[in-house]
PDB file of N, CA and C in Angstrom:
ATOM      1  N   UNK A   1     -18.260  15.242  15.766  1.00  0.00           N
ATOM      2  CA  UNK A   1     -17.798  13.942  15.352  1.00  0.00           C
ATOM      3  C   UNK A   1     -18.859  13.294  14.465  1.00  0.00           C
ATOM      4  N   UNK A   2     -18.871  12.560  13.496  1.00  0.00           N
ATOM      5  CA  UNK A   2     -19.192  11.871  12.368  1.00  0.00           C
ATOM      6  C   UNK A   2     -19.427  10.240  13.148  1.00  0.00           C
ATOM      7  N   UNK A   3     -21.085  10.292  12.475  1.00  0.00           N
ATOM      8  CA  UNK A   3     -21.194   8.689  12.900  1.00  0.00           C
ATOM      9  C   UNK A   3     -21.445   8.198  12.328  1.00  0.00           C
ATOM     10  N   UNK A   4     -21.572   8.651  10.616  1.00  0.00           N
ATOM     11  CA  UNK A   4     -22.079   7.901   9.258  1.00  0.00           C
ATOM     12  C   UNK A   4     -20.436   7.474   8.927  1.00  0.00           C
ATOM     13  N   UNK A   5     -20.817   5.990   8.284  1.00  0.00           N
ATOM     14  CA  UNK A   5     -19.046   5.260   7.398  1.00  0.00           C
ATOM     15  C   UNK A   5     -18.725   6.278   6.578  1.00  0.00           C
ATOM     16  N   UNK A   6     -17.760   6.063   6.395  1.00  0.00           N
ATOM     17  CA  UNK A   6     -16.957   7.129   5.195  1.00  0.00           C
ATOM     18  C   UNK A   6     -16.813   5.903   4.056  1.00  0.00           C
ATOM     19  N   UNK A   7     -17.877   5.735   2.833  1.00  0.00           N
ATOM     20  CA  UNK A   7     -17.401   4.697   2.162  1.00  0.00           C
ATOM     21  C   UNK A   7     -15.889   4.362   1.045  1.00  0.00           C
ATOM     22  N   UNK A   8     -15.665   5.993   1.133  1.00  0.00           N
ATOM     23  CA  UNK A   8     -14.133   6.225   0.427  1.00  0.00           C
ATOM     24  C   UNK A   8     -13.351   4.869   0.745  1.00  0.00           C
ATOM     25  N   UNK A   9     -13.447   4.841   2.135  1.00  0.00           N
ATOM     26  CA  UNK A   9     -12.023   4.044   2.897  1.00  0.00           C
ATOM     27  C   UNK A   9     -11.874   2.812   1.868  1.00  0.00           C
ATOM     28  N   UNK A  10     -13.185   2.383   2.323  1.00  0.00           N
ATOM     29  CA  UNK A  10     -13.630   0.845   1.855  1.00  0.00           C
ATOM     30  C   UNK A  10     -13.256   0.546  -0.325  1.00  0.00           C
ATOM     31  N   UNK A  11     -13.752   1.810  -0.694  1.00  0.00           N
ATOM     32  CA  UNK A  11     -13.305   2.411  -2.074  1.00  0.00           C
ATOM     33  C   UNK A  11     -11.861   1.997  -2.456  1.00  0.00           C
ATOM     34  N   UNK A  12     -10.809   2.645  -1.227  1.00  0.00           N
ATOM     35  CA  UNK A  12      -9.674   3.022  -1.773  1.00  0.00           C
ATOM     36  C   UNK A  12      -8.796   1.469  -1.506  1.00  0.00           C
ATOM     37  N   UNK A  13      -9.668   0.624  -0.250  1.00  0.00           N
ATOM     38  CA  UNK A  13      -9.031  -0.992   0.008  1.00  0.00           C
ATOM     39  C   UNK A  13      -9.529  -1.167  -1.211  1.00  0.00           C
ATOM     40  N   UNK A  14     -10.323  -1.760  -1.847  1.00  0.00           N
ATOM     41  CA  UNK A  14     -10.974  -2.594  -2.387  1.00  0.00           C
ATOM     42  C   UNK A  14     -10.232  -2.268  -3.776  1.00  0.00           C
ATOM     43  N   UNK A  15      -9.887  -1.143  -4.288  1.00  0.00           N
ATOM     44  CA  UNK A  15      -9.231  -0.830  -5.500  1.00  0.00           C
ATOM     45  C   UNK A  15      -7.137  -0.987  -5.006  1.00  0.00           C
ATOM     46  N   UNK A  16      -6.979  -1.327  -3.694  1.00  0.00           N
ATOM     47  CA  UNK A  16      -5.474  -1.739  -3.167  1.00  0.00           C
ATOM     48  C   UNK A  16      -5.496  -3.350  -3.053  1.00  0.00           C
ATOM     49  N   UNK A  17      -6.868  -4.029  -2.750  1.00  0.00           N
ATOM     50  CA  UNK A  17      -6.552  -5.611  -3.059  1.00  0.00           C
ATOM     51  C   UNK A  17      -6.538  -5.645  -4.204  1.00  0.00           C
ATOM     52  N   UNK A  18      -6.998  -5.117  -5.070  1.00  0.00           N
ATOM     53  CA  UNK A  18      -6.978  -5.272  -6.443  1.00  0.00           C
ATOM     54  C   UNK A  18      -6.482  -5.349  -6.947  1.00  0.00           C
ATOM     55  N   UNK A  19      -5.351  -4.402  -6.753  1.00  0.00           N
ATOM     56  CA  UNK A  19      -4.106  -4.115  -7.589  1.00  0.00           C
ATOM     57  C   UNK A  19      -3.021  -4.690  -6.763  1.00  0.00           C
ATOM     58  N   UNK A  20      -2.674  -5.335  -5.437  1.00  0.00           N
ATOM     59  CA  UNK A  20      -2.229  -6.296  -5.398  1.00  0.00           C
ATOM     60  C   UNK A  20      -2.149  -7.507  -5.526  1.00  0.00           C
ATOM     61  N   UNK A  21      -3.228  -8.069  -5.964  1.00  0.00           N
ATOM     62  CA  UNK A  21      -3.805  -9.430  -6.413  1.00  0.00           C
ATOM     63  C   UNK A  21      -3.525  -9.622  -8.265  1.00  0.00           C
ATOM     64  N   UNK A  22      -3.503  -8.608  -8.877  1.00  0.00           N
ATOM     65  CA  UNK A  22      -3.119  -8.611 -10.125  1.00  0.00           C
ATOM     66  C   UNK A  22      -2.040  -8.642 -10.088  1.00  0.00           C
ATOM     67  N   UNK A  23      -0.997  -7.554  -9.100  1.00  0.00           N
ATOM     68  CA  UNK A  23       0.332  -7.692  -9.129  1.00  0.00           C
ATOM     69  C   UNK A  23       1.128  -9.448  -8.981  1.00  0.00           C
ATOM     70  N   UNK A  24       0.398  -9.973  -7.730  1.00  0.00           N
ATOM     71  CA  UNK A  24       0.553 -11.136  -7.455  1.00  0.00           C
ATOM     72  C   UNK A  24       0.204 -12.198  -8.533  1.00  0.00           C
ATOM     73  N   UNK A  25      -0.673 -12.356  -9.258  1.00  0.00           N
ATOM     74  CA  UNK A  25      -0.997 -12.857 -10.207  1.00  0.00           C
ATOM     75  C   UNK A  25      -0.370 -13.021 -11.543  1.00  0.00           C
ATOM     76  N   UNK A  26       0.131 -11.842 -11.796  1.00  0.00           N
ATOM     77  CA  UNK A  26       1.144 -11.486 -12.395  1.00  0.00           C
ATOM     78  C   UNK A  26       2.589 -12.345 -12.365  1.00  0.00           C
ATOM     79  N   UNK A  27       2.989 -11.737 -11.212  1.00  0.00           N
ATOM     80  CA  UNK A  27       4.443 -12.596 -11.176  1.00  0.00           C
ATOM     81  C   UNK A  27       4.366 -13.944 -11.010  1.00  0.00           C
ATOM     82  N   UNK A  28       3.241 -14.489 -10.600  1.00  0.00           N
ATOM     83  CA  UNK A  28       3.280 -15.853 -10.123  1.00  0.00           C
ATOM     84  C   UNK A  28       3.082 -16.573 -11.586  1.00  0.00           C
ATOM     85  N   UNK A  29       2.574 -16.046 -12.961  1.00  0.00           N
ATOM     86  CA  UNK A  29       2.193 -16.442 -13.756  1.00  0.00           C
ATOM     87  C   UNK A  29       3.716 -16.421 -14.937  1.00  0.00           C
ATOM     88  N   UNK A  30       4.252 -15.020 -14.459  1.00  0.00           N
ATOM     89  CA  UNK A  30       5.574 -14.979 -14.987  1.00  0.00           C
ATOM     90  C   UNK A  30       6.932 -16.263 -14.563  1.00  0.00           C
ATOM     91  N   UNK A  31       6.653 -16.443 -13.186  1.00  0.00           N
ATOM     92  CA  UNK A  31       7.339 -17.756 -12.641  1.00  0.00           C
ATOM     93  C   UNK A  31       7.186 -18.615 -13.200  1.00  0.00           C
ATOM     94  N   UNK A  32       5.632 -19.275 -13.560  1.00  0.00           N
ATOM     95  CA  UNK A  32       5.512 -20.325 -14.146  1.00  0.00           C
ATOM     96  C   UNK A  32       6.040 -20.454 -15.668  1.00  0.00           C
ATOM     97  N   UNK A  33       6.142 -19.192 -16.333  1.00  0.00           N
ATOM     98  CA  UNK A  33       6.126 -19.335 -18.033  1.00  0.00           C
ATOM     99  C   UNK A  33       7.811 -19.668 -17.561  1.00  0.00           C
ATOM    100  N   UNK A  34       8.315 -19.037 -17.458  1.00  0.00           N
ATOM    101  CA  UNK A  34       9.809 -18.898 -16.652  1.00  0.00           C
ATOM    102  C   UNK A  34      10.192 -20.355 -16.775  1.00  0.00           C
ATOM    103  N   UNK A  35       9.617 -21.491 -15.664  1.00  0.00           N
ATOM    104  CA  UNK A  35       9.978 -22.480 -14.948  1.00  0.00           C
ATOM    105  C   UNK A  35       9.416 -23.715 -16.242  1.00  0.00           C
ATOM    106  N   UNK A  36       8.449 -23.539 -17.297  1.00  0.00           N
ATOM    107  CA  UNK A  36       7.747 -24.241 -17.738  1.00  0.00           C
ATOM    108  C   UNK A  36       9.005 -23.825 -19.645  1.00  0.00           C
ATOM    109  N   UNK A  37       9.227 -23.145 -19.527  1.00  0.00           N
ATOM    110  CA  UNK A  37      10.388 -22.554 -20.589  1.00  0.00           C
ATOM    111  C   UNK A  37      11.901 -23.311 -20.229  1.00  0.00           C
ATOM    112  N   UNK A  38      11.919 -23.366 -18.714  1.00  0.00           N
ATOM    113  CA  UNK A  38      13.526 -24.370 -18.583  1.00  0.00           C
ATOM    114  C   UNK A  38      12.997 -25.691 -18.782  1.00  0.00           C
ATOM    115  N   UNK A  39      11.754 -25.994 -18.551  1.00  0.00           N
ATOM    116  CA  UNK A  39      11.604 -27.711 -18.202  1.00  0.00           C
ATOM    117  C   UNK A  39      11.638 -28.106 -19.899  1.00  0.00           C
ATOM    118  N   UNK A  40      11.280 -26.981 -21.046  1.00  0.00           N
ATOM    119  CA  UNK A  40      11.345 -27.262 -22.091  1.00  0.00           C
ATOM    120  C   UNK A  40      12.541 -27.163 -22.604  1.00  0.00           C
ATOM    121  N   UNK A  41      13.143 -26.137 -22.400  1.00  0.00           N
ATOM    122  CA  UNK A  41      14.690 -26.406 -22.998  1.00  0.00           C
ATOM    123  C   UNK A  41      15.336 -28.208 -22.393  1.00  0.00           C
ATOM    124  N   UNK A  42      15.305 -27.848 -21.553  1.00  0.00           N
ATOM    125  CA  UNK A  42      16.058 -29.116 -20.936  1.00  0.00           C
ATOM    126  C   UNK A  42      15.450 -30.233 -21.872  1.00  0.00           C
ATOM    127  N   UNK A  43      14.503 -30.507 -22.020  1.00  0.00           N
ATOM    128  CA  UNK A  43      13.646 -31.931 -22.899  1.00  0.00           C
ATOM    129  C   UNK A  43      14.150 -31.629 -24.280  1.00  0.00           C
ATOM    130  N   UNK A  44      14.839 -30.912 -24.753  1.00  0.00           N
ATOM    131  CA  UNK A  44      15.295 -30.756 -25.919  1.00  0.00           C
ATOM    132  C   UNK A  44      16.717 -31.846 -26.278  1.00  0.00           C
TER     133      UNK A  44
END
């Protein structure tokens, strides 16, 4: 049995928050152009 960390693990989270936090970032930014595009039509 192994009693040294395996730093992979920590590797493979750290590159999975990542790329869910961009994902998230992403759509939340797409919502806004979205929501900020009707508030402009409408003022037309």
């Amino acid at each position: 049995m192994r009693e040294a960390l395996d730093q992979w693990t920590f590797v493979i989270a750290a590159y999975a928050v990542t790329a869910l936090a961009t994902l998230a970032l992403t759509a939340w930014s797409w919502l806004a152009m979205r929501a900020a595009e009707r508030r402009k039509d409408r003022g037309r």
